[in-house]
N, C-alpha and C. Protein backbone atom coordinates (compact mmCIF):
# COMPACT_ATOMS: atom_id res chain seq x y z
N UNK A 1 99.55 67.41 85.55
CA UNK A 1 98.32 67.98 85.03
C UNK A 1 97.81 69.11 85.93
N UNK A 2 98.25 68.93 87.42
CA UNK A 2 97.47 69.77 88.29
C UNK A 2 98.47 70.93 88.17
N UNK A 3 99.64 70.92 87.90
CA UNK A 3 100.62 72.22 87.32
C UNK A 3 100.05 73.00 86.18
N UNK A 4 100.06 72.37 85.11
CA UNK A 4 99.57 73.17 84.13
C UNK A 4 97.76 73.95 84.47
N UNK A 5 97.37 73.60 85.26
CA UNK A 5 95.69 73.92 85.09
C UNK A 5 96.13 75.12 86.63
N UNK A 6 97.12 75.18 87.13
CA UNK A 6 97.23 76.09 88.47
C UNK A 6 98.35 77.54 87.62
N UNK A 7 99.19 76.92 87.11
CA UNK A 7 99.53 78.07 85.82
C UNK A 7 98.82 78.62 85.15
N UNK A 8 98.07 78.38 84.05
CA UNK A 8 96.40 78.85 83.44
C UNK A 8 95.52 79.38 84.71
N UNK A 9 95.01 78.61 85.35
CA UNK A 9 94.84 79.81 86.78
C UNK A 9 95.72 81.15 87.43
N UNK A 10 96.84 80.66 87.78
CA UNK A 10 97.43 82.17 88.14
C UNK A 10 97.71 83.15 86.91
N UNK A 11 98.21 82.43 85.27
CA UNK A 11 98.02 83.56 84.23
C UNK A 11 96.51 84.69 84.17
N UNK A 12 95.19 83.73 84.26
CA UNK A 12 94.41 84.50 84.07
C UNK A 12 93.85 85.60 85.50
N UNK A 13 94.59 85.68 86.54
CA UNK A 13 94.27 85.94 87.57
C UNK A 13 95.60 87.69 87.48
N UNK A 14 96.54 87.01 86.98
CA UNK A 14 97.45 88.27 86.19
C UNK A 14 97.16 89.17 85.64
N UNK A 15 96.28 88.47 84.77
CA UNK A 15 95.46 89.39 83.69
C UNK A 15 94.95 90.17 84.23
N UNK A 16 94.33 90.10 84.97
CA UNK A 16 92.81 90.51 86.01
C UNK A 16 93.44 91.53 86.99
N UNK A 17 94.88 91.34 87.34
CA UNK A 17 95.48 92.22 88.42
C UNK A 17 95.93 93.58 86.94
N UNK A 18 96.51 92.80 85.69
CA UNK A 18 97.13 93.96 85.42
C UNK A 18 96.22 95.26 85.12
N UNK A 19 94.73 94.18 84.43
CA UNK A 19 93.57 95.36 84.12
C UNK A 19 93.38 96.52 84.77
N UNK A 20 93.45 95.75 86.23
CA UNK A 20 92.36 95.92 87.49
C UNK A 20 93.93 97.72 87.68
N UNK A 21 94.89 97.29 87.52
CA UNK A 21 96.01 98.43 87.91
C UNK A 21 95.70 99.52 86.80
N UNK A 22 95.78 98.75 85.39
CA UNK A 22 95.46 99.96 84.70
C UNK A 22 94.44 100.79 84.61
N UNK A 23 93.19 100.33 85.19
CA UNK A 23 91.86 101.33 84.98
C UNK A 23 91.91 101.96 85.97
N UNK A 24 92.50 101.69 87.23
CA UNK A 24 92.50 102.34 88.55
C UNK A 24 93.89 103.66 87.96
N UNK A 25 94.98 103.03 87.62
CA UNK A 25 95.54 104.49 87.04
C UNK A 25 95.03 105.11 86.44
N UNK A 26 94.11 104.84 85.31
CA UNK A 26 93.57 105.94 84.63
C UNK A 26 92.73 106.68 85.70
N UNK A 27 91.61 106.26 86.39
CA UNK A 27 90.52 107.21 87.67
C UNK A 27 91.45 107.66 88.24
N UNK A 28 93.02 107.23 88.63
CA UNK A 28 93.39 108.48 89.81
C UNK A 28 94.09 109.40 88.91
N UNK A 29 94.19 109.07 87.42
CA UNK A 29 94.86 110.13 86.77
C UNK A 29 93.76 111.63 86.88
N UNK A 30 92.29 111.20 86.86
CA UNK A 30 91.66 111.82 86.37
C UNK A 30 90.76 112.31 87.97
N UNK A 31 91.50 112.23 89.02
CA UNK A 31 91.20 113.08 90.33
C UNK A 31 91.82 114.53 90.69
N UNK A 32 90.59 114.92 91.09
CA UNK A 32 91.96 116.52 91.35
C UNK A 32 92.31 116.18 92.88
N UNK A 33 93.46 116.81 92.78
CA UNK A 33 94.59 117.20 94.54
C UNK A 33 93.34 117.13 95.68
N UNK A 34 92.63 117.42 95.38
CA UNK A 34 91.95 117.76 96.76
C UNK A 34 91.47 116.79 97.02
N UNK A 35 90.78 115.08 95.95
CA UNK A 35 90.22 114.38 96.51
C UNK A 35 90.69 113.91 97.92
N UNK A 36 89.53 113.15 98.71
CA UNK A 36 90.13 113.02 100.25
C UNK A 36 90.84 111.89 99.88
N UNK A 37 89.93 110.61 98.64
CA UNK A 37 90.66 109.21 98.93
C UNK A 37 91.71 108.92 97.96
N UNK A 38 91.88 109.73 97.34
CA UNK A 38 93.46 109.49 96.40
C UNK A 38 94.64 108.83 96.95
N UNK A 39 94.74 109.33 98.47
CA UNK A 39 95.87 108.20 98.92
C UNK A 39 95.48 107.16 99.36
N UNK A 40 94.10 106.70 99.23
CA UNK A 40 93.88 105.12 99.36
C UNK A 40 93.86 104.68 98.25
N UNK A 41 93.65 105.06 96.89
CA UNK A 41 93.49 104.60 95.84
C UNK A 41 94.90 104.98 95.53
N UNK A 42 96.24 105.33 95.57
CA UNK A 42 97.20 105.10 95.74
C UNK A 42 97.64 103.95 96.37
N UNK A 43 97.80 103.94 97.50
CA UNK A 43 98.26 102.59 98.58
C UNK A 43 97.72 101.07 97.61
N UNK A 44 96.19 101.43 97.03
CA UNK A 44 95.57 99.87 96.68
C UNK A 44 96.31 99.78 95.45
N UNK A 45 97.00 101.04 94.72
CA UNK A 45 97.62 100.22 93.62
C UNK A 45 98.84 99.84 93.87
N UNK A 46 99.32 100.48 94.90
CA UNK A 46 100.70 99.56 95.66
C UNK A 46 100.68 98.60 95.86
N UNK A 47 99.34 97.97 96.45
CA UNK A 47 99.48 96.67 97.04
C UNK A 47 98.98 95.82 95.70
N UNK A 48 98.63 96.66 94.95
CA UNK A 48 97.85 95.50 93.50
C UNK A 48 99.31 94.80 92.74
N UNK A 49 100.26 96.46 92.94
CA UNK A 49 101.43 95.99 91.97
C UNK A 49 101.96 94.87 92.58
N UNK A 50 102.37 95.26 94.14
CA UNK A 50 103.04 93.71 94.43
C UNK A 50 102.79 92.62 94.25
N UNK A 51 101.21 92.58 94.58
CA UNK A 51 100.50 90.74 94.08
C UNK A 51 100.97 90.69 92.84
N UNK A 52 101.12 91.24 91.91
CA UNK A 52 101.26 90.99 90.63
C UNK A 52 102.53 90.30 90.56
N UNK A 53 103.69 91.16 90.80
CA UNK A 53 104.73 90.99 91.19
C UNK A 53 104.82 89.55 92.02
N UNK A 54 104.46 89.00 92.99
CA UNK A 54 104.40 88.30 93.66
C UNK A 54 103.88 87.38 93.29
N UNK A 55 102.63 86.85 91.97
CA UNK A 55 102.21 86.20 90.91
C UNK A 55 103.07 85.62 89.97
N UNK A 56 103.44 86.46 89.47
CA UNK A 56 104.57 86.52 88.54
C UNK A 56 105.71 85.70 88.81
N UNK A 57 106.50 85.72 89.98
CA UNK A 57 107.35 85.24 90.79
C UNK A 57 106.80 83.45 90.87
N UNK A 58 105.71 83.67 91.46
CA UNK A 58 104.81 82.10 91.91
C UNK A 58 105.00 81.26 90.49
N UNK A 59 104.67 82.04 89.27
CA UNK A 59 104.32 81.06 88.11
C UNK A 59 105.82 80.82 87.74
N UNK A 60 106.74 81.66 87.68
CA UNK A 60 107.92 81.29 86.81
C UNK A 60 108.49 80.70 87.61
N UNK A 61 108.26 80.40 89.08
CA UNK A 61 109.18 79.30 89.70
C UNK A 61 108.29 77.85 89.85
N UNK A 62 107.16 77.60 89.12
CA UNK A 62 106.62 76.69 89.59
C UNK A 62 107.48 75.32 88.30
């Protein structure tokens, strides 16, 4: 029981990473070259993709 309710937890937590990647691509689509923090808002969607990635991994081996 405590499997299935930690699966339903990490699915909806997926969700939440994939959103969270796509609206952040759209704002850095919509920065010009010069912003200063574009390569931090780069790097954070690096590290968003991996959790995801790394989520993903967690649920299908559980």
């Amino acid at each position: 029981m405590l499997s299935v309710g930690l699966k339903i937890i990490g699915l909806v937590f997926l969700v939440i990473v994939v959103i969270c990647i796509w609206k952040t691509a759209e704002y850095f689509n919509t920065l010009p070259e010069s912003n200063k923090y574009k390569p931090v808002i780069a790097w954070d969607l690096l590290v968003l993709f991996f959790v995801a990635v790394a989520l993903v991994m967690k649920i299908v081996s559980m």
